[in-house]
Protein backbone atom coordinates (compact mmCIF):
# COMPACT_ATOMS: atom_id res chain seq x y z
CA UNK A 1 48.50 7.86 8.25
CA UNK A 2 45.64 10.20 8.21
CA UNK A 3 41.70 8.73 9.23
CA UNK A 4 40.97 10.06 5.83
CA UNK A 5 43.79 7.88 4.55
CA UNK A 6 41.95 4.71 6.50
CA UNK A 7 38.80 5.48 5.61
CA UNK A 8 39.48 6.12 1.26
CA UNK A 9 39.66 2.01 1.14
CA UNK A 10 36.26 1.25 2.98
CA UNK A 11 34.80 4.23 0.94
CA UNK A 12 35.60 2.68 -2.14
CA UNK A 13 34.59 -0.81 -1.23
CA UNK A 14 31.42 0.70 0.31
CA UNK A 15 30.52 2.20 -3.59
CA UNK A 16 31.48 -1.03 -5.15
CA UNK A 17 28.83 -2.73 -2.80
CA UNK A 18 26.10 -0.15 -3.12
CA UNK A 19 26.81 -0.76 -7.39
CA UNK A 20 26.58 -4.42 -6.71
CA UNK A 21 24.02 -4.70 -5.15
CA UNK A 22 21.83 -2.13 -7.31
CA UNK A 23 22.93 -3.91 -10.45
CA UNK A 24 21.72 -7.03 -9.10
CA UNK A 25 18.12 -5.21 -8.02
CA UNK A 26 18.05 -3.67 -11.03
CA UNK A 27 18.56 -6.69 -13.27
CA UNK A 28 15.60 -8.48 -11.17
CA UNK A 29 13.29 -6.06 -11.78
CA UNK A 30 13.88 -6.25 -15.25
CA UNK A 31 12.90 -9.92 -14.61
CA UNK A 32 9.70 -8.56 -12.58
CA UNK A 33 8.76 -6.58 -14.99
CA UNK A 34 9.08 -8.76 -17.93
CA UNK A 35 6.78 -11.00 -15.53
CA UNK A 36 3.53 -8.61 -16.50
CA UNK A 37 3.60 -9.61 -20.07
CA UNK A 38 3.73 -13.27 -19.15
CA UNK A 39 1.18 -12.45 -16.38
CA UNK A 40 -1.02 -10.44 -19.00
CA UNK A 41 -0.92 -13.26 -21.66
CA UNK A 42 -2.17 -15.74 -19.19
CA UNK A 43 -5.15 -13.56 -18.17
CA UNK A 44 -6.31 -13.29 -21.94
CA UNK A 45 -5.40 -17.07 -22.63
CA UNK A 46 -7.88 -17.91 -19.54
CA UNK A 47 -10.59 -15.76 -20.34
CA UNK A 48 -11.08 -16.26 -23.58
CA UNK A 49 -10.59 -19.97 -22.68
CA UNK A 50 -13.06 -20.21 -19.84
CA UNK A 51 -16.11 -17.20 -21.82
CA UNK A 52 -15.02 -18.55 -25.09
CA UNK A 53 -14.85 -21.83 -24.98
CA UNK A 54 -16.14 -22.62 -21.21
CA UNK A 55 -12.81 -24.59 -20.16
CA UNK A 56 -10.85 -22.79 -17.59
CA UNK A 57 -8.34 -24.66 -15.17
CA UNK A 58 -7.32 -23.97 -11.64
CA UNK A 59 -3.44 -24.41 -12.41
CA UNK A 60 -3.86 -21.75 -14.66
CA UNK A 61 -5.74 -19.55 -12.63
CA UNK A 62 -3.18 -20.57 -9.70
CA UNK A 63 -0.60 -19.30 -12.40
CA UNK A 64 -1.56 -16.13 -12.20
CA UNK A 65 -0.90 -15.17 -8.76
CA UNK A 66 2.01 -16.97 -8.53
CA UNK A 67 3.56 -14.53 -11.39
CA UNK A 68 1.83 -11.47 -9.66
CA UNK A 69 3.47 -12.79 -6.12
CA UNK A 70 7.21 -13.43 -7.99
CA UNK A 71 6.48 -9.81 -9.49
CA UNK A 72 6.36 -7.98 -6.87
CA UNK A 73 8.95 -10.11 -4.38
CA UNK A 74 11.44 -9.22 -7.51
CA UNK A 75 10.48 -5.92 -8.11
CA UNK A 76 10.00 -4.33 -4.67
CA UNK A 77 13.75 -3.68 -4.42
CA UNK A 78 13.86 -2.30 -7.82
CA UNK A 79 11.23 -0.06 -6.83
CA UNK A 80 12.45 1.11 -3.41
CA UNK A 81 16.04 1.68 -5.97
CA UNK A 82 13.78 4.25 -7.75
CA UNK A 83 12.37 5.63 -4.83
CA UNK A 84 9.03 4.43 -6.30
CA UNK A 85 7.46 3.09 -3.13
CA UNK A 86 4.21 5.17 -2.16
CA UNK A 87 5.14 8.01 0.54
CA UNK A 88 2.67 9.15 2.37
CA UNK A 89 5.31 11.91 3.83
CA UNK A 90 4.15 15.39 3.83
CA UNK A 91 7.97 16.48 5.22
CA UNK A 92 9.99 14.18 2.97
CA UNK A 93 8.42 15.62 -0.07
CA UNK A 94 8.14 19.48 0.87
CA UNK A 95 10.24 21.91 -1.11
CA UNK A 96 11.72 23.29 2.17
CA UNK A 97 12.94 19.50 3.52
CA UNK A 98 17.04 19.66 2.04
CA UNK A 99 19.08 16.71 0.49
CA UNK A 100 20.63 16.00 3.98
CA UNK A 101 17.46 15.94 5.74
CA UNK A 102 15.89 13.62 3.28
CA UNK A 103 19.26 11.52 3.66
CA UNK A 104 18.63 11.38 7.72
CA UNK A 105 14.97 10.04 6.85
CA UNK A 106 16.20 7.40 4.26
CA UNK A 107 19.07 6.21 6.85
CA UNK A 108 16.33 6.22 10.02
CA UNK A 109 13.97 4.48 8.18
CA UNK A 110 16.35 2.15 6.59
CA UNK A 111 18.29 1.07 9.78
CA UNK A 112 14.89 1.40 12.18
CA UNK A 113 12.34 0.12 10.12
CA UNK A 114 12.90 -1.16 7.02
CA UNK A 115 16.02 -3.79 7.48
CA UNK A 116 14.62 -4.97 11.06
CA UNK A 117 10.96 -5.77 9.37
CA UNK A 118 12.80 -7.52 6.47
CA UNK A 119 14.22 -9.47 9.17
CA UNK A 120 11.29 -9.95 10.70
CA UNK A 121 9.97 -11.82 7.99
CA UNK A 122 12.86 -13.81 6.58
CA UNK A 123 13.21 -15.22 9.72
CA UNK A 124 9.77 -16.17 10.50
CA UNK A 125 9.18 -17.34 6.60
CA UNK A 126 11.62 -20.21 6.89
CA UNK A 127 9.49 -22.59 8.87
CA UNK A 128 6.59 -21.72 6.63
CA UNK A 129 8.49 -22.89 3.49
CA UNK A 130 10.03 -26.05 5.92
CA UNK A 131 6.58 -27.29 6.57
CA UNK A 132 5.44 -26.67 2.89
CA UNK A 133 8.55 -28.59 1.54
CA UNK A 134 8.24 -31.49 4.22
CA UNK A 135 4.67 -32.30 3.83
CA UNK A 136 4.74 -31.48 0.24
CA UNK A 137 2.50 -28.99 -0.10
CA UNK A 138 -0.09 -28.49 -3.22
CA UNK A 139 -2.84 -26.57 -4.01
CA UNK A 140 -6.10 -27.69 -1.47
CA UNK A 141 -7.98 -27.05 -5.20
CA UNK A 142 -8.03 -30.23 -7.64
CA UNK A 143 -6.32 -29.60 -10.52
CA UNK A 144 -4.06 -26.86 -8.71
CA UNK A 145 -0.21 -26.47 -8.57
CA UNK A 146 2.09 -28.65 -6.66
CA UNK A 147 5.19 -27.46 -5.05
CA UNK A 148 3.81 -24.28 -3.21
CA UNK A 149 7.35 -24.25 -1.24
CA UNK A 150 8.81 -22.61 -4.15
CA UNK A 151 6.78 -19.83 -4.59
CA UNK A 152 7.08 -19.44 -0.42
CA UNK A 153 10.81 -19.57 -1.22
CA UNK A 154 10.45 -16.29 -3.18
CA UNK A 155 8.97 -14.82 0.25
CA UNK A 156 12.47 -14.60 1.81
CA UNK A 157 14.57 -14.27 -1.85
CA UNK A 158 12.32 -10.91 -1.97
CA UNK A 159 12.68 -9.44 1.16
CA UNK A 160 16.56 -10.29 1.23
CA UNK A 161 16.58 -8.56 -1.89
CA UNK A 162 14.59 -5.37 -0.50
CA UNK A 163 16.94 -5.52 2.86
CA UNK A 164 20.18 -5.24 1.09
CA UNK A 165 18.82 -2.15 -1.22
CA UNK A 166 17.55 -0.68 2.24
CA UNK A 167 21.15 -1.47 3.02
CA UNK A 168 22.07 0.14 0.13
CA UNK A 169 20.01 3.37 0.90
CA UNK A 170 21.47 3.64 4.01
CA UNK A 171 25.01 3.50 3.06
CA UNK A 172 24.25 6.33 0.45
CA UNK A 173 22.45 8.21 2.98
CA UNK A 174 25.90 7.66 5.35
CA UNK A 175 27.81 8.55 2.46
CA UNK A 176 25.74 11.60 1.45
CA UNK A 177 25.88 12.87 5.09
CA UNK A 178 29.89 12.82 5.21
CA UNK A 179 30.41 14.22 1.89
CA UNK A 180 27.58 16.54 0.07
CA UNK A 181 29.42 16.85 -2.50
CA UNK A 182 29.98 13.77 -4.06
CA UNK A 183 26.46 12.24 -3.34
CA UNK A 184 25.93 8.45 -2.22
């Protein structure tokens, strides 16, 4: 049996994940992105409530960034999917910089920055959403929302989320690297 022969399973499998995965990224930032309408018709319910009618609330206000926050921990693997993240990389984007080179820069910065940082913060976001769970955190304002340990439960959901498409890049970037001609 030939390496290629070994390797044609895990190849496969390795496609099936990277399609699994981006479905699942993709299908969240639909989610994130339907977010901004709900997000928008909050803003123009509290306006007009609070210049209108001069009765705002806190909770609603609260509201607000809570969407924004679930917005972008949703939609920041979506985006990274799209390669819509800002770059500010002079090489990456030069018309002289080839597929393969831009593949070695999207597997570096995957496997060197990107998934160790996303580590970095799941792990260090569980005691924050411990503490807010155990002592039952709520908004310090009166009239504010309760149960702030689910919206610091999205902290880790979003950077999981952005970790396994950096995983996915990377694969791609692996798979790109061994094959040109079939693409990642």
């Amino acid at each position: 049996m030939s390496l290629k022969q070994l390797t044609h399973p895990l190849i496969k499998l390795l496609h099936l994940l990277v399609k699994a995965i981006q479905h699942l990224n993709e299908w969240l930032g639909k989610i994130a992105a339907s977010l901004v309408l709900l997000l928008v018709t909050l803003i123009i319910y509290d306006v007009t409530m609070r210049y209108i009618w001069n009765q705002g609330t806190i909770a609603l206000q609260e509201a607000q960034w809570h969407l924004f926050a679930l917005m972008i921990l949703l939609g920041a693997a979506d985006t990274l999917k799209q390669d819509g993240h800002v770059r500010i990389d002079i090489l990456y984007q030069s018309t002289w910089m080839t597929e393969r080179g831009r593949a070695w820069i999207n597997l570096l910065g995957s496997v060197m920055l990107l998934i160790p940082f996303c580590l970095l913060i799941i792990h260090t976001s569980f005691p924050f959403i411990e503490q807010a769970y155990l002592f039952q955190e709520t908004s310090p304002d009166p009239g504010g929302l309760p149960y702030r340990f689910l919206l610091k439960a999205a902290i880790p959901l979003g950077f999981i989320l952005l970790m396994l498409q950096g995983i996915v890049q990377a694969i791609s970037s692996v798979l790109y690297l061994l094959n040109p001609t079939k693409g990642g």
